[in-house]
Protein backbone atom coordinates (compact mmCIF):
# COMPACT_ATOMS: atom_id res chain seq x y z
CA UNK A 1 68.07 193.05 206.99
CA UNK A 2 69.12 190.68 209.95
CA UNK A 3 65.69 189.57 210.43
CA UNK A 4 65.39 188.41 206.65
CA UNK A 5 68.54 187.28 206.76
CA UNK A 6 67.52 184.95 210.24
CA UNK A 7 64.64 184.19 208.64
CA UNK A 8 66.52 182.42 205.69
CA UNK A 9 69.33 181.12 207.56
CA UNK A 10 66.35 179.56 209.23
CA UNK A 11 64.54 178.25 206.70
CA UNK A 12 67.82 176.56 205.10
CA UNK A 13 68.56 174.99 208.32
CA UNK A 14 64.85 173.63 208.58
CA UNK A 15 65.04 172.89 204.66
CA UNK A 16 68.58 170.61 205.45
CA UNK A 17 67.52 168.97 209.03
CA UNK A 18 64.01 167.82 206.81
CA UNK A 19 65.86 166.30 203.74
CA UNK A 20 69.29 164.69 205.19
CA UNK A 21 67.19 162.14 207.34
CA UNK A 22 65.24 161.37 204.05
CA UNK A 23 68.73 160.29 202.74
CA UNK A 24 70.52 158.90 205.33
CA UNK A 25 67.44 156.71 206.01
CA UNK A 26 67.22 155.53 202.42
CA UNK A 27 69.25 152.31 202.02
CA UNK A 28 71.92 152.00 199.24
CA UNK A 29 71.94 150.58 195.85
CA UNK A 30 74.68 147.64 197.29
CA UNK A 31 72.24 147.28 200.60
CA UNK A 32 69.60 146.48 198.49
CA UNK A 33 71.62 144.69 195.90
CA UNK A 34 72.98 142.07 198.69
CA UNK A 35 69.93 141.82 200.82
CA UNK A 36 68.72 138.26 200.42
CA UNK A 37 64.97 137.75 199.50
CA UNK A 38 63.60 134.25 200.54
CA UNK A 39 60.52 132.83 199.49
CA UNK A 40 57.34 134.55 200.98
CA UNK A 41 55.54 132.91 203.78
CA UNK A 42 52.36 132.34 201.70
CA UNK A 43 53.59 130.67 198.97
CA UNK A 44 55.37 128.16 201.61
CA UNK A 45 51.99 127.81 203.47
CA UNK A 46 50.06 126.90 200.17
CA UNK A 47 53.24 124.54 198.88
CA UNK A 48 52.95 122.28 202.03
CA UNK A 49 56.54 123.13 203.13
CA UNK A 50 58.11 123.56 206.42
CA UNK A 51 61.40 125.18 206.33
CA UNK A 52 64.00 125.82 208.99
CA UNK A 53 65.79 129.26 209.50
CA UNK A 54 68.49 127.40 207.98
CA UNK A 55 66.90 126.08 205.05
CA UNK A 56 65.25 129.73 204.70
CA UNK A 57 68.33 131.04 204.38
CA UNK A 58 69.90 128.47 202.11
CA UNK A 59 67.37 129.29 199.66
CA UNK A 60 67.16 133.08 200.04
CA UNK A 61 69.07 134.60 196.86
CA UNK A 62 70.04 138.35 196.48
CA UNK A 63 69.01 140.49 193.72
CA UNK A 64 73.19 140.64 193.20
CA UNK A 65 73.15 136.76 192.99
CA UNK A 66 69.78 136.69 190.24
CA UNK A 67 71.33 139.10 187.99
CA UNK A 68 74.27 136.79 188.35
CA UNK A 69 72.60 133.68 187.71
CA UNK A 70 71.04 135.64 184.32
CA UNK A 71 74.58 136.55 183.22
CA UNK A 72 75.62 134.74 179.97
CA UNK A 73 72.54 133.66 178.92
CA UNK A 74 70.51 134.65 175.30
CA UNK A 75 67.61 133.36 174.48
CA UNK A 76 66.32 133.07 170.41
CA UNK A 77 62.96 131.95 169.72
CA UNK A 78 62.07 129.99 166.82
CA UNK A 79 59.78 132.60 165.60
CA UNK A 80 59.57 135.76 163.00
CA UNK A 81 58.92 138.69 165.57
CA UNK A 82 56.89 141.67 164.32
CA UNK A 83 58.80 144.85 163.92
CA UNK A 84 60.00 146.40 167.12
CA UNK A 85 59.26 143.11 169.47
CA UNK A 86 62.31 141.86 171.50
CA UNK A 87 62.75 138.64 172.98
CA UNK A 88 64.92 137.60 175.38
CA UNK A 89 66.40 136.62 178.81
CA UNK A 90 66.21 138.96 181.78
CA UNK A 91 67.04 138.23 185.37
CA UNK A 92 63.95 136.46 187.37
CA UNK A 93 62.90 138.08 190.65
CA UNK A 94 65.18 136.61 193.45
CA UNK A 95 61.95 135.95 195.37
CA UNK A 96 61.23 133.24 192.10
CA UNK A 97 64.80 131.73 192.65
CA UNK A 98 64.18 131.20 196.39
CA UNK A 99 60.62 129.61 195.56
CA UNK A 100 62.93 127.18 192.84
CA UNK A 101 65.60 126.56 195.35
CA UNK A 102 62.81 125.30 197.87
CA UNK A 103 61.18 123.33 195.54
CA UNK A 104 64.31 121.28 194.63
CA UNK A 105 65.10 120.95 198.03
CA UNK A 106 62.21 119.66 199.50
CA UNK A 107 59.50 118.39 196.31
CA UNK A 108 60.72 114.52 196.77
CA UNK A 109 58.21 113.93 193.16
CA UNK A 110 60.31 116.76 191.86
CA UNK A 111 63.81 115.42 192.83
CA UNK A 112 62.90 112.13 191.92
CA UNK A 113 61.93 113.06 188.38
CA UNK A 114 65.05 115.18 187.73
CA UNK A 115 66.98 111.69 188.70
CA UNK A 116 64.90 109.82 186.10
CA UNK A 117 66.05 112.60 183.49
CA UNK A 118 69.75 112.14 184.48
CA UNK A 119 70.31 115.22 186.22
CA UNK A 120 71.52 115.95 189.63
CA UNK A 121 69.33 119.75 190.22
CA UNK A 122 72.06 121.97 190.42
CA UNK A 123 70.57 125.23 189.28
CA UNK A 124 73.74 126.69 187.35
CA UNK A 125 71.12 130.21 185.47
CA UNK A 126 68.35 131.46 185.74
CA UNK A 127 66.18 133.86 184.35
CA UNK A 128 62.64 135.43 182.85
CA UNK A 129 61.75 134.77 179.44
CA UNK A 130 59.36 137.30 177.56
CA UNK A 131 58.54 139.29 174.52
CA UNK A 132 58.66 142.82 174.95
CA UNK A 133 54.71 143.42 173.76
CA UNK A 134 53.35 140.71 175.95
CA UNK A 135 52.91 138.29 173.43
CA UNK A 136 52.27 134.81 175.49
CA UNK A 137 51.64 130.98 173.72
CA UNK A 138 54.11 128.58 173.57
CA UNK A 139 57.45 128.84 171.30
CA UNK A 140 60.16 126.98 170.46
CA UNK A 141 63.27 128.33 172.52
CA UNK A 142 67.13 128.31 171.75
CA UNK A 143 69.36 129.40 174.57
CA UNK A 144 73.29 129.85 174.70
CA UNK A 145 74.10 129.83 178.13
CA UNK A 146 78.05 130.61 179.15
CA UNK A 147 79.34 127.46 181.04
CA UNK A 148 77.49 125.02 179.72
CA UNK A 149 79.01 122.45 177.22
CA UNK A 150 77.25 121.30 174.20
CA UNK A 151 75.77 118.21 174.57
CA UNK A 152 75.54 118.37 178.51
CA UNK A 153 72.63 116.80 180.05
CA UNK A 154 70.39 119.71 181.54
CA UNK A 155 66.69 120.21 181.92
CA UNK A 156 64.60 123.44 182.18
CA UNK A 157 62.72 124.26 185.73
CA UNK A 158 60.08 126.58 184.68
CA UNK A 159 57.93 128.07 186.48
CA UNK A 160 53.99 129.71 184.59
CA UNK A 161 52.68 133.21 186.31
CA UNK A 162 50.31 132.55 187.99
CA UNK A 163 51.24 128.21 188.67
CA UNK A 164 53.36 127.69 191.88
CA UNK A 165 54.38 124.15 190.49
CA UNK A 166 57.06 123.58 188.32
CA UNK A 167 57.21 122.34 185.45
CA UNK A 168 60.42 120.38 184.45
CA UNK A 169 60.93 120.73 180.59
CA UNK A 170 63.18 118.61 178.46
CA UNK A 171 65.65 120.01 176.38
CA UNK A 172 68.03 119.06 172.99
CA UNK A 173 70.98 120.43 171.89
CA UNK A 174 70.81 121.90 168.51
CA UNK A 175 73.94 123.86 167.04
CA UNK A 176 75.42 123.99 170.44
CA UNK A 177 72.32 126.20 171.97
CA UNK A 178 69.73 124.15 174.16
CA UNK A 179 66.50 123.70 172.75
CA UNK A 180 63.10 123.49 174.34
CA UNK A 181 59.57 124.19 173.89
CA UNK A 182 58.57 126.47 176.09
CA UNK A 183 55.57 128.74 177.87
CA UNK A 184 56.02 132.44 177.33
CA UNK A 185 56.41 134.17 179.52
CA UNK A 186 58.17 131.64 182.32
CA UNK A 187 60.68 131.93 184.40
CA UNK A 188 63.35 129.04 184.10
CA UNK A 189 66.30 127.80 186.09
CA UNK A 190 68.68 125.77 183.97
CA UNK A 191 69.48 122.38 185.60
CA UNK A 192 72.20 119.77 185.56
């Protein structure tokens, strides 16, 4: 009896010192939430861009701050969608915001286009656009985006899978929802 009973006492101890490591080595849903992502070293190589540690972290963006920068915004598309499809806005990988953050901070043909469209680049949402099948062509898009006043000037950043340059989209207002036609899927960043 003493020996089975060291014997499972031992086994339990072996059983605990194994998995609490596993644990206490795993990093927490808020670590990862706030860890900031930056834009990976490849696609900086291949844009041409030399950025600081500074400017790294300027751009750098936490899965916290995308979900953030998603909040408030639904997307409609102009479009009867077959029974079961869903469209609609989701947060873009923060990896995607870093990549838009870098291109509006150092793409001089970029910044000077967004100046001939009358807006400054301040990237106030952003966001993944998709259908829930796939589905991919372009579509006429309305978005309602919270903080935003109808009839502000803003242009669309959006970004192609597969493209690393943006593409900067004009937009109308139509029934107080911003109105574009855009790529699906994209990723967009909504700009004033």
């Amino acid at each position: 009896m003493k020996k089975r009973f060291l014997t499972l006492t031992t086994a339990l101890l072996l059983s605990a010192a194994m998995t609490v490591p596993v644990f206490a080595a795993s990093p927490s849903t808020q670590t990862v939430m706030n860890t900031p992502v930056s834009v990976p070293t490849a696609v900086v190589a291949q844009k041409g861009y030399t950025l600081t540690e500074a400017e790294q972290a300027m751009v750098a963006t936490t899965p916290e701050q995308a979900v953030a920068l998603a909040a408030g915004v639904n997307g409609e598309v102009g479009t009867k969608l077959e029974a079961g499809v869903l469209f609609g806005s989701l947060p873009a990988a923060p990896a995607l915001i870093a990549m838009a953050k870098a291109d509006l901070l150092k793409d001089a043909e970029l910044q000077k286009l967004l100046q001939s469209q009358g807006v400054m680049g301040l990237m106030t949402k952003s966001g993944m656009l998709s259908f829930s099948n796939g589905k991919t062509g372009n579509f006429t898009v309305d978005l309602t985006a919270a903080g935003l006043l109808p009839g502000e000037k803003v242009v669309l950043l959006v970004y192609v899978p597969g493209e690393l340059k943006p593409r900067v989209v004009r937009t109308v207002w139509k029934n107080g929802k911003i109105r574009a036609k855009l790529p699906i899927p994209c990723n967009y960043s909504i700009l004033k």
